[in-house]
Protein backbone atom coordinates (compact mmCIF):
# COMPACT_ATOMS: atom_id res chain seq x y z
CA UNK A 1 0.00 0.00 0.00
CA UNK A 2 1.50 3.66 -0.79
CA UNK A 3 2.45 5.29 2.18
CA UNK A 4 -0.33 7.46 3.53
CA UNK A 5 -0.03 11.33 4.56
CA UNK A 6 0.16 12.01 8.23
CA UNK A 7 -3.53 11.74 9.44
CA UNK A 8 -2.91 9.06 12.29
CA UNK A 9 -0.80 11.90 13.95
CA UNK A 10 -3.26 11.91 16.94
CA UNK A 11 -4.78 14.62 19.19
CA UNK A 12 -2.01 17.71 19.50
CA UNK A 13 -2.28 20.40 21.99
CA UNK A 14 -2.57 22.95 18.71
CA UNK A 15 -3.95 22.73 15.33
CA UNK A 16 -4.94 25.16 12.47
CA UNK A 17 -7.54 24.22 9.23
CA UNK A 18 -7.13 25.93 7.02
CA UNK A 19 -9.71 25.96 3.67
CA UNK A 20 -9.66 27.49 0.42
CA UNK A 21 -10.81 28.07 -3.12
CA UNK A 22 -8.66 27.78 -6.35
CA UNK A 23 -9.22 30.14 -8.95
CA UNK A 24 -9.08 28.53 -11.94
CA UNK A 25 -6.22 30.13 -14.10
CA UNK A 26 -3.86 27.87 -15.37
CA UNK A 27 -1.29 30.08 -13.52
CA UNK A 28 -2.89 29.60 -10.13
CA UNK A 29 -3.62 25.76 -11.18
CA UNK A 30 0.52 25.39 -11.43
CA UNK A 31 1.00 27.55 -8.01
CA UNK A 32 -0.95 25.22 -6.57
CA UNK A 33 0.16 22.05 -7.26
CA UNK A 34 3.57 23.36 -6.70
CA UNK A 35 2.99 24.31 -3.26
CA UNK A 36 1.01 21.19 -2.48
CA UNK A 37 4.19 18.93 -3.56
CA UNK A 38 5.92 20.90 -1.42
CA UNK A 39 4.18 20.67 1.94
CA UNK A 40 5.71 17.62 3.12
CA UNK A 41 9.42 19.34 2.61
CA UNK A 42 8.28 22.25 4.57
CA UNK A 43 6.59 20.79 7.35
CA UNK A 44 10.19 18.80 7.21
CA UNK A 45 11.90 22.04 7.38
CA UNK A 46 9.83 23.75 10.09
CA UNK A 47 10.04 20.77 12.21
CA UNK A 48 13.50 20.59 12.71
CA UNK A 49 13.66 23.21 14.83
CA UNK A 50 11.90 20.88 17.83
CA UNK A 51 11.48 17.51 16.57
CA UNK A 52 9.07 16.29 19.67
CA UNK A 53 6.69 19.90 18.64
CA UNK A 54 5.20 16.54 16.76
CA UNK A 55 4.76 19.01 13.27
CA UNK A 56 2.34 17.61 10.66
CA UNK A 57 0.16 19.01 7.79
CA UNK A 58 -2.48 16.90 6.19
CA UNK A 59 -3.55 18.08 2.22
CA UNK A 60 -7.03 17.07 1.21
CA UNK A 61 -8.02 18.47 -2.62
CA UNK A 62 -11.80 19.04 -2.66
CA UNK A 63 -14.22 17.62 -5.53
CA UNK A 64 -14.27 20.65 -7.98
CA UNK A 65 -10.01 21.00 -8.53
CA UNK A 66 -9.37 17.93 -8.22
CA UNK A 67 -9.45 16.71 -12.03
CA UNK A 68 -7.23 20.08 -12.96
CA UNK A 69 -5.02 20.08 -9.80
CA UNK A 70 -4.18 16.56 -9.19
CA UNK A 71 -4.08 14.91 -12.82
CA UNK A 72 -4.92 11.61 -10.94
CA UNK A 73 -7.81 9.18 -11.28
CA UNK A 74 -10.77 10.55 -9.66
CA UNK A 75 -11.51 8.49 -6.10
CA UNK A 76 -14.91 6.82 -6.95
CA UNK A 77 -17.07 8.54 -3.72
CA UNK A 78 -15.26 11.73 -4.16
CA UNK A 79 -18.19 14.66 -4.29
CA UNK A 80 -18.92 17.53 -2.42
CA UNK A 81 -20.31 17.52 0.87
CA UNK A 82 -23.92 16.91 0.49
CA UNK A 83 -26.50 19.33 2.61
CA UNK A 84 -28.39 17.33 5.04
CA UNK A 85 -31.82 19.61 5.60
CA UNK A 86 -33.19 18.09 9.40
CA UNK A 87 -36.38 19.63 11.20
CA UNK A 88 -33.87 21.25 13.19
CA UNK A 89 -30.74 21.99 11.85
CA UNK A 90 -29.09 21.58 8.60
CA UNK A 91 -25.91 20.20 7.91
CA UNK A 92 -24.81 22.70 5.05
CA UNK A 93 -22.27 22.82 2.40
CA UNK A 94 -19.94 25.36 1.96
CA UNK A 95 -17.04 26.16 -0.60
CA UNK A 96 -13.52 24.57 -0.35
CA UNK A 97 -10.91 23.48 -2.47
CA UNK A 98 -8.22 22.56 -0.36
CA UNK A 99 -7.26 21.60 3.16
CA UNK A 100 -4.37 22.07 5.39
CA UNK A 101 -5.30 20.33 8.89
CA UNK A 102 -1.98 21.54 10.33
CA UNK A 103 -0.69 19.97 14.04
CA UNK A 104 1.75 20.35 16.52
CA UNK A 105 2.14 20.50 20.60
CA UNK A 106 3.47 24.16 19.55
CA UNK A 107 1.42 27.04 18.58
CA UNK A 108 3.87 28.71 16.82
CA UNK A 109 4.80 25.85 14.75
CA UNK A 110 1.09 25.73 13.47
CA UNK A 111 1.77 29.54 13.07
CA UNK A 112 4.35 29.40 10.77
CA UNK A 113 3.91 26.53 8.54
CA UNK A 114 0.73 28.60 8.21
CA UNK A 115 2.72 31.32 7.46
CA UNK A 116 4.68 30.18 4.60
CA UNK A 117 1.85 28.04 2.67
CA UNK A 118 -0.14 31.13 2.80
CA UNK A 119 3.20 33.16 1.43
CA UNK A 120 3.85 30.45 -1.62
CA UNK A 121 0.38 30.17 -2.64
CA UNK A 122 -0.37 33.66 -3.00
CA UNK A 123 -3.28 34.90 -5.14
CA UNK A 124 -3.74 31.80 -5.85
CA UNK A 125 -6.36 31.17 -3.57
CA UNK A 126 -8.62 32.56 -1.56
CA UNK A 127 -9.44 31.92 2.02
CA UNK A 128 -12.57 30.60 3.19
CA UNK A 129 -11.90 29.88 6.63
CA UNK A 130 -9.31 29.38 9.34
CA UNK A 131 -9.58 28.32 12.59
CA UNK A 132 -7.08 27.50 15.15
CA UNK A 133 -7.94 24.34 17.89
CA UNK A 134 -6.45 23.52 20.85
CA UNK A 135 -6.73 21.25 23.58
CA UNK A 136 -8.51 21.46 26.02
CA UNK A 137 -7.59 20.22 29.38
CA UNK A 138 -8.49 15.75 29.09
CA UNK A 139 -9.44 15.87 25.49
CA UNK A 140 -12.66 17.43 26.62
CA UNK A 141 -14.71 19.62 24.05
CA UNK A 142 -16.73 22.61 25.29
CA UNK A 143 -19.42 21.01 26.05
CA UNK A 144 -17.44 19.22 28.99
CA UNK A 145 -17.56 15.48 27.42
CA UNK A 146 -13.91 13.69 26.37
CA UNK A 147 -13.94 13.97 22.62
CA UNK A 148 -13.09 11.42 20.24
CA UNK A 149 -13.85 8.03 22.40
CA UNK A 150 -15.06 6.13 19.62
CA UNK A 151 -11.86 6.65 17.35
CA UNK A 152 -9.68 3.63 16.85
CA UNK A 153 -6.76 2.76 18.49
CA UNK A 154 -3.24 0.88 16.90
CA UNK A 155 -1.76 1.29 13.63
CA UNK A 156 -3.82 -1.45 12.18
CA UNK A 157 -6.91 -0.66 13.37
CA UNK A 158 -6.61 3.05 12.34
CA UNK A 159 -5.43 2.10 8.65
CA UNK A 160 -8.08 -0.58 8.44
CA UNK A 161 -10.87 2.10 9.14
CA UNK A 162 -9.57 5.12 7.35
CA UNK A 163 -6.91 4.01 4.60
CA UNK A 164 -8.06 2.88 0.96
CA UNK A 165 -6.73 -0.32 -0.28
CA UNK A 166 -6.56 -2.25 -3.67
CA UNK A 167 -9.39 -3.91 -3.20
CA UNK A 168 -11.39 -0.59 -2.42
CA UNK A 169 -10.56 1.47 -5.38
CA UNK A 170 -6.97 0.85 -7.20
CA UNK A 171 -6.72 4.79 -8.13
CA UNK A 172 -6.84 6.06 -4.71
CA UNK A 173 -4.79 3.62 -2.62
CA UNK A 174 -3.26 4.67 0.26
CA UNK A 175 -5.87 8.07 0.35
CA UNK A 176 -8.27 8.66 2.39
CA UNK A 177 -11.73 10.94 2.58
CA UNK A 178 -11.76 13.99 4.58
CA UNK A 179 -14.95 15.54 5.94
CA UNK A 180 -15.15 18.46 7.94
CA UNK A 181 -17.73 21.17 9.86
CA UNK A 182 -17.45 24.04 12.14
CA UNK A 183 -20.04 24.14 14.87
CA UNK A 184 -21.33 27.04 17.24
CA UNK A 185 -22.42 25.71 20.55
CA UNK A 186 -24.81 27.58 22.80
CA UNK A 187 -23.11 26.93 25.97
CA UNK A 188 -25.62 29.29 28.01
CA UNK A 189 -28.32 26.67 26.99
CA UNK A 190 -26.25 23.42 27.66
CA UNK A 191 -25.34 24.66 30.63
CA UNK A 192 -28.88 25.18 31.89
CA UNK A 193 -29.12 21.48 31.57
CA UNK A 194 -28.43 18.97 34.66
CA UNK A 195 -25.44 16.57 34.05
CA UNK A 196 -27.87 14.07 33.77
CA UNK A 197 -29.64 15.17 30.94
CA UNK A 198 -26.49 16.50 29.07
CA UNK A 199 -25.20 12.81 29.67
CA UNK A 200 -28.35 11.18 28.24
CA UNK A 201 -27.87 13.58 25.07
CA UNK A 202 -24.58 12.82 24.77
CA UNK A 203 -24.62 9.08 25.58
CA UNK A 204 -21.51 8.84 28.25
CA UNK A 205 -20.80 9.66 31.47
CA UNK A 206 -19.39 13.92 31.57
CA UNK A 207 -16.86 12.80 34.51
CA UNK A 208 -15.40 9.70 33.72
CA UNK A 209 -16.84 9.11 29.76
CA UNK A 210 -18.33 5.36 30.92
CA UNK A 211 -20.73 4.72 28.16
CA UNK A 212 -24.82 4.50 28.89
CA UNK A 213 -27.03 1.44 27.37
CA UNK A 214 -28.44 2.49 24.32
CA UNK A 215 -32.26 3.30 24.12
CA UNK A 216 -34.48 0.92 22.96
CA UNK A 217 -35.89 0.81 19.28
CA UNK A 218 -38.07 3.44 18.03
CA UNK A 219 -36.89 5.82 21.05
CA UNK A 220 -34.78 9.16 20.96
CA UNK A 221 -30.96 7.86 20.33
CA UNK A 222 -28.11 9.52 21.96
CA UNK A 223 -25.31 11.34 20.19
CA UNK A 224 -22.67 8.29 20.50
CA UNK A 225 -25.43 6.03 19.02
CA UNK A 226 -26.55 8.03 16.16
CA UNK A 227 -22.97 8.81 15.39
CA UNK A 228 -22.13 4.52 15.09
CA UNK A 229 -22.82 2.76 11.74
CA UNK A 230 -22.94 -0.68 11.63
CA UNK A 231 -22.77 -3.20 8.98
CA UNK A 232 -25.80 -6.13 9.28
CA UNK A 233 -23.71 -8.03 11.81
CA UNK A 234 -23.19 -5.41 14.42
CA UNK A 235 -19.56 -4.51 13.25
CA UNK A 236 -18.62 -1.02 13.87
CA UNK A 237 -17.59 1.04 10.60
CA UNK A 238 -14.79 3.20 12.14
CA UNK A 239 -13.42 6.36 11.22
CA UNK A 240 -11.02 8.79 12.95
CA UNK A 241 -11.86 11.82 13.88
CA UNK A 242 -9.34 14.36 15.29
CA UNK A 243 -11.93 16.90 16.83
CA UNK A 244 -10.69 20.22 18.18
CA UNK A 245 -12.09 22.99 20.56
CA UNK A 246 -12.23 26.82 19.28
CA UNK A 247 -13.40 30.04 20.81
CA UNK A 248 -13.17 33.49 22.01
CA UNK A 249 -15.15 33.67 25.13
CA UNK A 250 -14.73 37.66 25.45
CA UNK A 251 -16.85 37.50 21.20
CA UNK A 252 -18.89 35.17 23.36
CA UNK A 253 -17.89 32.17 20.24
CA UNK A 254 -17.30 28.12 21.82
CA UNK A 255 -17.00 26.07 18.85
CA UNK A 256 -16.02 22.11 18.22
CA UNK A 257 -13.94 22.14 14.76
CA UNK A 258 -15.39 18.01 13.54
CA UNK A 259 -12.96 16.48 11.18
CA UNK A 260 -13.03 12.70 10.31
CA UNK A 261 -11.03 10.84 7.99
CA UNK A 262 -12.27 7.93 6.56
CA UNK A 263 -12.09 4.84 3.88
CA UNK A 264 -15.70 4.86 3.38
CA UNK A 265 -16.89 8.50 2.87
CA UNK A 266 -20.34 7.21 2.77
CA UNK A 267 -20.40 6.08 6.13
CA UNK A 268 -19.37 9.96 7.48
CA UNK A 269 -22.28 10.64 5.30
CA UNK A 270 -24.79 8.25 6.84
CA UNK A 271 -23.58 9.35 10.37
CA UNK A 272 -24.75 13.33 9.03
CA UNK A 273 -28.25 11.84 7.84
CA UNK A 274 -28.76 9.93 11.59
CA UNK A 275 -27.91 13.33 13.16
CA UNK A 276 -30.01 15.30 11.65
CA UNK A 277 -32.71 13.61 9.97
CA UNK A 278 -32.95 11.07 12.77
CA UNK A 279 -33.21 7.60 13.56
CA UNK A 280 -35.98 6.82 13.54
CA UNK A 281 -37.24 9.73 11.39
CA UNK A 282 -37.83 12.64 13.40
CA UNK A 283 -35.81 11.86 16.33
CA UNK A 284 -33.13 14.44 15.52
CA UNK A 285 -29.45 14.20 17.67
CA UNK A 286 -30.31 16.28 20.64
CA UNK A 287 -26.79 17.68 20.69
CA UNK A 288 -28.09 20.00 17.92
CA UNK A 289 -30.76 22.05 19.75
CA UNK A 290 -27.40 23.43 21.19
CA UNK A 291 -24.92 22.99 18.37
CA UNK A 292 -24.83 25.07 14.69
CA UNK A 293 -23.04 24.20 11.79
CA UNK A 294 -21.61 26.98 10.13
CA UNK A 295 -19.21 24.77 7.24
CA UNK A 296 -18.97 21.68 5.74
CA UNK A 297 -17.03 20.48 2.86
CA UNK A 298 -15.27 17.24 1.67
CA UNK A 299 -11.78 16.45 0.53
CA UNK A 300 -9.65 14.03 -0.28
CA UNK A 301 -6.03 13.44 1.03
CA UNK A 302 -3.90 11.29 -1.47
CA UNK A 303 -1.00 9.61 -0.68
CA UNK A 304 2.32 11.35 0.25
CA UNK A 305 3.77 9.49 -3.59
CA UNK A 306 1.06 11.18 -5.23
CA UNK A 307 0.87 14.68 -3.41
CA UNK A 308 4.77 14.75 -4.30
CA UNK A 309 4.49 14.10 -7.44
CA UNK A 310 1.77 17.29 -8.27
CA UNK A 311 4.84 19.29 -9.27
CA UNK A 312 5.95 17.13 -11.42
CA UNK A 313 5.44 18.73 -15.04
């Protein structure tokens, strides 16, 4: 299998996504797939300067460049991120081209690998959003709960769930999908809720994340179950998610920044319909009476042999 990009890095204590459009001129077409075959030498370069800041940067090429940037067969689920319209909420799509997920246990290494990939590419893109995570205190988001549980754990477990084989589709080996969303919490709200009932939205335990039964059929599901798709034996499809807080608590802003990488984008997909739509029909995810989305787009990261090789002319 080729070797993948960094995406089993694991939770860091900072992290920057960055998104953008491509405007399509054939100049800013060869900027960009200049700069993308580069990232891997830069991150290189940056890192050296403290080898344990743990320095990475993930590239995922959205659905509308990628024939012109990337040259390479087209991975067969690759499409934009489709809107999800619930009673409640609605999962929408927004523009994006390309992804940096940029990581590090230093700030200012995120900084300025940020720094220089915005320097290179120039006007040859424009920004749709930026955000920079961190961690906060256990892994905990803002809504108090450890984030990211359900993610798997050991090399083969986390390539089995979110690293495309052969056998999957012979183009893309080695890739994998990238899905991503912004949400707003309303922390004034959740926090007018007992523990009890924020746990029974939620699904686990707030101090020490033990995991509740699930309800019964036909009932209102909790986040953690709504979130789980399972194949017709009860087999977990898993994907890894590398979740990060956000804020600015004197704008009065408290944000989760969701990111999951995946084999199967269609199971990040399902997981988006069960939110919001409901399971059964109707029976939205509580978690979004207090939770907006603001962005959501899908990518694709290739492998590191084939981001290299964009330069190549």
């Amino acid at each position: 299998m080729s070797a993948s990009q960094p995406v089993d890095t694991g939770l860091t204590r900072s992290a920057t996504f960055l998104v953008f459009s491509v405007l399509r001129t054939d100049s800013s077409i060869q900027a960009v797939r200049r700069v993308l075959s580069s990232v891997p030498d830069i991150a290189k370069n940056i890192s050296i300067r403290d080898v344990n800041a743990n320095l990475t940067c993930v590239v995922g090429i959205g659905s509308r460049v990628w024939d012109s940037v990337t040259r390479l067969p087209r991975p067969a689920e690759l499409h934009p991120f489709p809107e999800v319209r619930g009673a409640k909420q609605t999962a929408i799509s927004t523009p994006g081209d390309l992804l940096f997920h940029i990581r590090a246990e230093r700030r200012d290494m995120c900084f300025e690998l940020e720094r220089q990939l915005i320097e290179k590419l120039g006007d040859a893109v424009q920004l749709e959003d930026e955000t920079v995570g961190f961690r906060y205190f256990d892994a905990r988001d803002l809504l108090g709960f450890v984030d990211g549980t359900a993610n798997p754990v050991g090399a083969s477990d986390v390539s089995d769930a979110v690293m495309i084989s052969e056998s999957d589709d012979s183009g893309a080996v080695g890739g994998s999908y990238v899905v991503v969303q912004k949400y707003l919490h309303d922390l004034k709200a959740w926090r007018a809720l007992s523990t009890e009932q924020q746990e029974a939205i939620i699904g686990r335990t707030k101090s020490d994340n033990v995991e509740l039964d699930d309800a019964d059929d036909g009932q209102q599901q909790a986040h953690k179950t709504l979130a789980t798709i399972e194949d017709a034996s009860g087999n977990e499809y898993a994907v890894l998610r590398d979740n990060m807080p956000f804020g600015s608590p004197s704008a009065g802003q408290y944000g989760t920044y969701f990111i999951a990488y995946s084999r199967h984008l269609w199971v990040v997909e399902k997981m988006m319909e069960r939110m919001f739509l409901g399971n059964p029909p109707g029976l939205h995810d509580r978690i979004l009476d207090f939770s907006t989305p603001i962005t959501g787009s899908t990518f694709f990261a290739p492998s590191l042999r084939s981001l290299k090789a964009l330069g190549d002319e």
